[in-house]
Protein backbone atom coordinates (compact mmCIF):
# COMPACT_ATOMS: atom_id res chain seq x y z
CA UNK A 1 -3.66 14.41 -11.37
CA UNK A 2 -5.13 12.52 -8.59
CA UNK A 3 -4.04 12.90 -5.01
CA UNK A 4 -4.39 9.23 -4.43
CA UNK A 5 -2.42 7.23 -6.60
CA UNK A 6 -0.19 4.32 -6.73
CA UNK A 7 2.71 4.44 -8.74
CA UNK A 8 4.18 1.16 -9.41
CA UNK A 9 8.49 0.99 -9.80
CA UNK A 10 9.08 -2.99 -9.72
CA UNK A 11 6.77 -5.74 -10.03
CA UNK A 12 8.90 -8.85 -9.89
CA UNK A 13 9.91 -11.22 -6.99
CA UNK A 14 12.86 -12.71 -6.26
CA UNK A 15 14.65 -12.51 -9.26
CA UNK A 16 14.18 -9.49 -11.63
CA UNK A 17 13.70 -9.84 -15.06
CA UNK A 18 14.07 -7.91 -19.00
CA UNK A 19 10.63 -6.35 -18.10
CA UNK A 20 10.25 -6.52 -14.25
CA UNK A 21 12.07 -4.80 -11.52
CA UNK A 22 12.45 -5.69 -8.24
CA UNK A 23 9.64 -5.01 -6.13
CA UNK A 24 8.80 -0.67 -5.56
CA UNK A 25 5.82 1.08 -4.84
CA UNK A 26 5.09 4.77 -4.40
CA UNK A 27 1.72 5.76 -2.85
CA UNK A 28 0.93 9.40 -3.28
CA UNK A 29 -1.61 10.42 -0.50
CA UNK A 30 -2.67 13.75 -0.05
CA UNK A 31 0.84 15.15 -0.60
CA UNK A 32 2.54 12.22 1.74
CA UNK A 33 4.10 9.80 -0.35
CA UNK A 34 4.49 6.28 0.96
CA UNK A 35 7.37 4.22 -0.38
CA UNK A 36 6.66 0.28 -0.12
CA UNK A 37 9.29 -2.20 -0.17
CA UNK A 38 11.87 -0.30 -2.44
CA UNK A 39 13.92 -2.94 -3.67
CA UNK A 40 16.81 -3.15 -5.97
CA UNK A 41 17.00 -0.78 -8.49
CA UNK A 42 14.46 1.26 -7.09
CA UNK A 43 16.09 5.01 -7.06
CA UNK A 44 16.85 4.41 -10.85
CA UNK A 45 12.90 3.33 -11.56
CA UNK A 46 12.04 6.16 -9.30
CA UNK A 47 13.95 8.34 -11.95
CA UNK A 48 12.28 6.91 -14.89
CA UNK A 49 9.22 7.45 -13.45
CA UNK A 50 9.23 11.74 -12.82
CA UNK A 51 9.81 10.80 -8.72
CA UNK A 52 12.49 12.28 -6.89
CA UNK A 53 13.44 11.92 -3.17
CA UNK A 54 11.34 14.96 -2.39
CA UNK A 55 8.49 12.84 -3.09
CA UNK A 56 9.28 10.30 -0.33
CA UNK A 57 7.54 10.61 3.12
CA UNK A 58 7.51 6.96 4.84
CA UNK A 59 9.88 4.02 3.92
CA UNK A 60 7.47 0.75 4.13
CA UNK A 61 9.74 -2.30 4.26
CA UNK A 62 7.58 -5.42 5.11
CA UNK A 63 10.10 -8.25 5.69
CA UNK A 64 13.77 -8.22 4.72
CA UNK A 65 14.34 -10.69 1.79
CA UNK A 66 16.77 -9.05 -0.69
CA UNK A 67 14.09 -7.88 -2.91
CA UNK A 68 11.87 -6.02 -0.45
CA UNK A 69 14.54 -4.21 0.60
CA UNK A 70 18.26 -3.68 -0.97
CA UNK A 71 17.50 -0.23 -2.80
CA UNK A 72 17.11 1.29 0.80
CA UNK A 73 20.55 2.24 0.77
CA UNK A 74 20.07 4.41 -2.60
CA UNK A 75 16.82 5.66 -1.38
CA UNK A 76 18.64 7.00 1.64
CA UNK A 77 21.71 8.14 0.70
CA UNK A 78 19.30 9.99 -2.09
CA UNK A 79 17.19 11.77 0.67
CA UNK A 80 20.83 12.99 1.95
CA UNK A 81 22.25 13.89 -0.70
CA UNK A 82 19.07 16.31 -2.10
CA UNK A 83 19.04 17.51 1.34
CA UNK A 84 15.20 16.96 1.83
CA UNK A 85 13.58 18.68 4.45
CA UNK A 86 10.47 16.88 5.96
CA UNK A 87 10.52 14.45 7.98
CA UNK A 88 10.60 10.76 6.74
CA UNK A 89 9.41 7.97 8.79
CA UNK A 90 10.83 4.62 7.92
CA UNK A 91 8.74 1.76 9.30
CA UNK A 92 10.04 -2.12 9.24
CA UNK A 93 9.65 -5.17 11.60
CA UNK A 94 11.68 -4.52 14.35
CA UNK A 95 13.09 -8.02 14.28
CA UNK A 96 15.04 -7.17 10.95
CA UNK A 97 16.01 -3.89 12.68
CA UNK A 98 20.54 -5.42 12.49
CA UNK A 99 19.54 -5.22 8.77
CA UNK A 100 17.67 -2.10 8.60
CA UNK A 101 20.85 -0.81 10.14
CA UNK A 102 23.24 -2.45 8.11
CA UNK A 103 21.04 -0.86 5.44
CA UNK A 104 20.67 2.47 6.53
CA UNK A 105 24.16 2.64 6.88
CA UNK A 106 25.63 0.38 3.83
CA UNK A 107 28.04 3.25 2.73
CA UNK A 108 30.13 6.48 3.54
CA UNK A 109 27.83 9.38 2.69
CA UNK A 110 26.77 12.86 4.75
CA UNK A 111 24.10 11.49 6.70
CA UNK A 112 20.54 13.00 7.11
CA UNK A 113 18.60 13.48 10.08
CA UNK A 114 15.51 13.68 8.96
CA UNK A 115 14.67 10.32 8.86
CA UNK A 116 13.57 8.77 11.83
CA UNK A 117 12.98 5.10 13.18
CA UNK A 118 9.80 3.33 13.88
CA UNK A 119 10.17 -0.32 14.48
CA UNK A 120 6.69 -2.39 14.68
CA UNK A 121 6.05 -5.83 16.66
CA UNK A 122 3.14 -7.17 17.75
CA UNK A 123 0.07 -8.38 15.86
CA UNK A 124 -1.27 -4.97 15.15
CA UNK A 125 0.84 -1.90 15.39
CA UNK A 126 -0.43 1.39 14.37
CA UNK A 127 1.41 4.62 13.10
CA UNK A 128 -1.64 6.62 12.14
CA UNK A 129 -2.63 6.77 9.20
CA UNK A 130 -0.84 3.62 9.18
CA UNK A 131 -1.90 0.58 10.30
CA UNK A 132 0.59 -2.41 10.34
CA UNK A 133 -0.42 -6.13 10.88
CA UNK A 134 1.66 -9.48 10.83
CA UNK A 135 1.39 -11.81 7.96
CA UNK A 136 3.08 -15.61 7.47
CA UNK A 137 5.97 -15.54 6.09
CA UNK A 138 9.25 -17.54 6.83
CA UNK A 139 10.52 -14.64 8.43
CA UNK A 140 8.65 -11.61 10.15
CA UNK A 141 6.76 -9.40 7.96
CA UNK A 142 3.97 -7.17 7.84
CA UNK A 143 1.28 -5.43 5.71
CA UNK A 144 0.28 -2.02 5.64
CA UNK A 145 -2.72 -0.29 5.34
CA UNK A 146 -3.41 3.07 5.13
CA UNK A 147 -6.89 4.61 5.88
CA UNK A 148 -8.93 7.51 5.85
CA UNK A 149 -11.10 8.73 9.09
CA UNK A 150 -14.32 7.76 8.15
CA UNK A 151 -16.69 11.09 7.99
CA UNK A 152 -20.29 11.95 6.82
CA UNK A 153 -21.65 12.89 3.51
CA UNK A 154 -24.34 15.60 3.95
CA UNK A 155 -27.55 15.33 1.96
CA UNK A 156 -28.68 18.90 0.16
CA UNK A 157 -32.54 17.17 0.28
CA UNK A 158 -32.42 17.06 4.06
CA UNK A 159 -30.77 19.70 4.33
CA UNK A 160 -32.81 22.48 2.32
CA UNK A 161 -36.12 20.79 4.85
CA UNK A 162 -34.05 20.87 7.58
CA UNK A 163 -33.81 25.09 6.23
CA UNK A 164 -30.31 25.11 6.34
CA UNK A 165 -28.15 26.08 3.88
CA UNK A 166 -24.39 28.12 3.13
CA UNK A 167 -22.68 28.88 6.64
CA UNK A 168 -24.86 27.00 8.48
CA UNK A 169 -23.56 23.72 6.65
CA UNK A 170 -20.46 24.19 8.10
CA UNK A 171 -21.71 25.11 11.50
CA UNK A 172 -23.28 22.10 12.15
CA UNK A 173 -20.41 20.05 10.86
CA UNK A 174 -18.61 21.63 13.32
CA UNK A 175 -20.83 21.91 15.96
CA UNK A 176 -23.07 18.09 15.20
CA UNK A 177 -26.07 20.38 16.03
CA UNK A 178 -28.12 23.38 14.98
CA UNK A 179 -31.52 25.14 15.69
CA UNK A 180 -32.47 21.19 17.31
CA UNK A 181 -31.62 19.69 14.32
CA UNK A 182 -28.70 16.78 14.39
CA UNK A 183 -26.36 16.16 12.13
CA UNK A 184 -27.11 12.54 11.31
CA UNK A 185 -30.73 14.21 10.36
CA UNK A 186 -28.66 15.92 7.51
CA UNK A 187 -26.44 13.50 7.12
CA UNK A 188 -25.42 9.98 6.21
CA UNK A 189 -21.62 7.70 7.43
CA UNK A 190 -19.01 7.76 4.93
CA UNK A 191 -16.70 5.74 5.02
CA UNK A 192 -13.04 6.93 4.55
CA UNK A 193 -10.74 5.79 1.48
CA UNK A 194 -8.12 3.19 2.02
CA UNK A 195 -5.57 1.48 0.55
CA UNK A 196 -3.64 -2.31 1.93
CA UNK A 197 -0.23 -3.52 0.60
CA UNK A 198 -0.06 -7.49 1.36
CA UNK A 199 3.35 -8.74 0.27
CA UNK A 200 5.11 -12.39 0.85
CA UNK A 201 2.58 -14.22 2.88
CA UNK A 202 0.32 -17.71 2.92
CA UNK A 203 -3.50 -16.58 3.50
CA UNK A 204 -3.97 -16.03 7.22
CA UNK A 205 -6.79 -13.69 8.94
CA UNK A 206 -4.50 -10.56 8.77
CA UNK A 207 -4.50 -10.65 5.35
CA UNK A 208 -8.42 -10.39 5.08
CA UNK A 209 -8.38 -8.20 8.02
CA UNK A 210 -6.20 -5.61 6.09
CA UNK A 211 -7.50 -5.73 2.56
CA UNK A 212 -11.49 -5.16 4.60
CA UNK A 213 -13.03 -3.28 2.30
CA UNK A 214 -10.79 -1.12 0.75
CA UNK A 215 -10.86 0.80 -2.14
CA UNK A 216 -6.89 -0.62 -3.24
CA UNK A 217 -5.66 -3.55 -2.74
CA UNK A 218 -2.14 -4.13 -3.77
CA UNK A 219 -1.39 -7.73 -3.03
CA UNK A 220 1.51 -10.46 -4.05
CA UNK A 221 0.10 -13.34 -6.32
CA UNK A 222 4.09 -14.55 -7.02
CA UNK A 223 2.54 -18.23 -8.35
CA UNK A 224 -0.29 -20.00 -10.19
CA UNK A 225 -2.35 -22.82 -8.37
CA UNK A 226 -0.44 -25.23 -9.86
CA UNK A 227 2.44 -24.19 -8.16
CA UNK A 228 0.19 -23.69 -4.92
CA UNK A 229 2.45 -26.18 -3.06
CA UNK A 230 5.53 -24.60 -3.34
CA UNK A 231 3.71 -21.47 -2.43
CA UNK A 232 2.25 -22.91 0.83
CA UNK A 233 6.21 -23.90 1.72
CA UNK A 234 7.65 -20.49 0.68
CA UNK A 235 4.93 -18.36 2.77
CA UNK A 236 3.31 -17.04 -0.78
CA UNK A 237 0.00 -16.60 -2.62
CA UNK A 238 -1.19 -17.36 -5.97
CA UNK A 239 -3.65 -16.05 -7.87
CA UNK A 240 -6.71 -17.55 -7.13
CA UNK A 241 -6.05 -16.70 -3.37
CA UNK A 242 -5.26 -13.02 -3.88
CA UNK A 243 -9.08 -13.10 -5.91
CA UNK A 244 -10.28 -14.73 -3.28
CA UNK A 245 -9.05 -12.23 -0.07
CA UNK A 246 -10.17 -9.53 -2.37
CA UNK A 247 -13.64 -10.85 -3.28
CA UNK A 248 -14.32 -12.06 0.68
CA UNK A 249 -12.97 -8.58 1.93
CA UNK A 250 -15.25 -6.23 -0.90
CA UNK A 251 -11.88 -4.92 -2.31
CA UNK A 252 -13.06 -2.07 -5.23
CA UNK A 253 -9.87 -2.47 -6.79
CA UNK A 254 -7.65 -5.09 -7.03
CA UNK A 255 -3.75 -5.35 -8.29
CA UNK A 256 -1.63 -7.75 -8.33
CA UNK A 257 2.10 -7.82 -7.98
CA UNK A 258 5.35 -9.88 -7.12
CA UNK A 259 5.02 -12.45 -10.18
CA UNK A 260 7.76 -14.97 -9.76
CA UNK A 261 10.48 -15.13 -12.88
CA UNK A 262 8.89 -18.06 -14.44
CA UNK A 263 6.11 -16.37 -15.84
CA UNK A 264 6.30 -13.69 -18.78
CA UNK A 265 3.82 -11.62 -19.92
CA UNK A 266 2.25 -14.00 -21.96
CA UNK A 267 1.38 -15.72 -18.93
CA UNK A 268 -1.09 -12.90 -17.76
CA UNK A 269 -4.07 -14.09 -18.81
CA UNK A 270 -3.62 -16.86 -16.85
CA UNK A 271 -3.55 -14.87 -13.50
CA UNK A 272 -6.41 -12.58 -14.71
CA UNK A 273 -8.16 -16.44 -15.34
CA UNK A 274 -6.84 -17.15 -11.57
CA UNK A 275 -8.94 -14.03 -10.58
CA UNK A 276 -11.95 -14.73 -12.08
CA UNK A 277 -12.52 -18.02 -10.62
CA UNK A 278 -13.05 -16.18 -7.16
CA UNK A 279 -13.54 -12.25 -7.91
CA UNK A 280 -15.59 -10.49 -10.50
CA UNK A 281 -14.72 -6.83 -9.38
CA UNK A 282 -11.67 -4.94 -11.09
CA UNK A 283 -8.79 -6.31 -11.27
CA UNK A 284 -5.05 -5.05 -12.55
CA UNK A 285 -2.09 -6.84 -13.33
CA UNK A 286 0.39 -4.50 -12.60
CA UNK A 287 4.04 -4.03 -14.63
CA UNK A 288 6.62 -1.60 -13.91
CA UNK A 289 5.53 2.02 -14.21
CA UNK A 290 2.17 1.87 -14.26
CA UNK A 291 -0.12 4.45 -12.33
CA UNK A 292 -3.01 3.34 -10.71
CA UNK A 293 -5.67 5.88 -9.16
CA UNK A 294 -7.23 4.77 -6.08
CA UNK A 295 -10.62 4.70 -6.60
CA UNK A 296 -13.02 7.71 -5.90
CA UNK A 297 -15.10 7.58 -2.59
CA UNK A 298 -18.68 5.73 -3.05
């Protein structure tokens, strides 16, 4: 099983349907797992899917419309009541932060302590590995991106010239140098894996800014252009503007989420059509339950 993974609990919007939850995402990263907007329903989907609260490292709440955020109370009161251990950040605008309490708190239960508070304002906040930016959106939200140090990639050619070879490798990894050779003489930048989460938002530079290059791109498309108008007025993408932030940023991997109620699942070659106009890379449209690797380091 990979370490990097998305596992996807709800893919609807504001109204959940037969076949679509309310919005959930689990991110498994190198044995953190990131929890994005767990909306209603969300411990239960978390069941069906083999995830427990044990699995749950940060709470990712990007705005606070109903379904971004009303399973918080289950997810909490879950964490409690399995007494996990680690710590578990919980990350939201700080503006909403009345309904992140009234959230936190929304019933009589032993409380935990392990979960701990971490408001973001601002344009840009970071919380590494986490890097938070604002979006437009009726009311304050923000998407999340979480990112890799970048590194180097040696190369065995240069390095058997260069006459260096077992310990040594990791000696001048450590070190950057060895017997006068450098490392960038045995070496070559590599850029670290990432993964963005865009939810409700019109296209704006942060959008772009977060989805720069990386490997998966988890992004809202809730409408089709014809309905572009009302998504303008509701703060929301469609589509052809998710392609388009993913084929102007160099996403790898594309998938797109938070279909409004109108459209069923015969509908989804019409967003994959959407796609196409603008981005020829790979593109997923996700539904409840799937898994989606994050793509393997070029």
């Amino acid at each position: 099983m990979s370490s990097r993974e998305l596992v996807v609990l709800g893919t609807s919007s504001a109204v959940p349907t037969k076949h679509r939850n309310h919005n959930g995402y689990l991110l498994r990263w190198d044995g953190q797992g990131y929890l994005f907007d767990p909306g209603e329903g969300t411990q239960r989907q978390m069941v069906h899917a083999g995830l427990g609260a044990h699995d749950v490292h940060w709470i990712c709440v990007t705005h606070f419309h109903g379904d971004h955020c009303l399973g918080v109370p289950g997810i909490v009161q879950r964490v409690a009541r399995d007494r996990v251990r680690h710590p578990v950040r919980a990350v939201f605008p700080a503006s909403g932060e009345p309904y992140w309490r009234n959230l936190r708190h929304a019933a009589a239960f032993h409380d935990t302590s392990v979960i701990t508070e971490h408001p973001v304002s601002g344009e840009v906040h970071e919380l590494p590995p986490l890097t938070a930016r604002r979006l437009s959106h009726p009311v304050e939200a923000y998407g999340y991106r979480v990112q890799e140090p970048d590194g180097r990639r040696m190369l065995p050619a240069k390095l058997a010239e260069a006459g260096i070879r077992g310990p040594d490798v990791s000696e001048i990894q450590r070190a950057g140098v060895l017997r006068g050779v450098k490392l960038e003489d045995v070496s070559e930048p590599r850029p670290g894996q990432s993964a963005a989460f865009v939810m409700d938002t019109r296209l704006c530079d942060a959008v772009f800014d977060l989805a720069d290059a990386a490997d998966l791109l988890v992004i809202e498309s809730t409408f089709l252009s014809p309905e572009q108008p009302l998504a303008k007025e509701y703060g929301h993408l469609t589509a052809f503007e998710a392609g388009l932030v993913a084929a102007e940023a160099g996403v790898r991997r594309l998938v797109l989420t938070h279909f409004s109620e109108r459209y069923g699942f015969a509908d989804e070659p019409l967003f994959l059509e959407e796609v196409r106009r603008s981005y020829a890379g790979e593109v997923l449209l996700a539904r409840d339950f799937m898994t989606v690797p994050v793509p393997r380091r070029r």
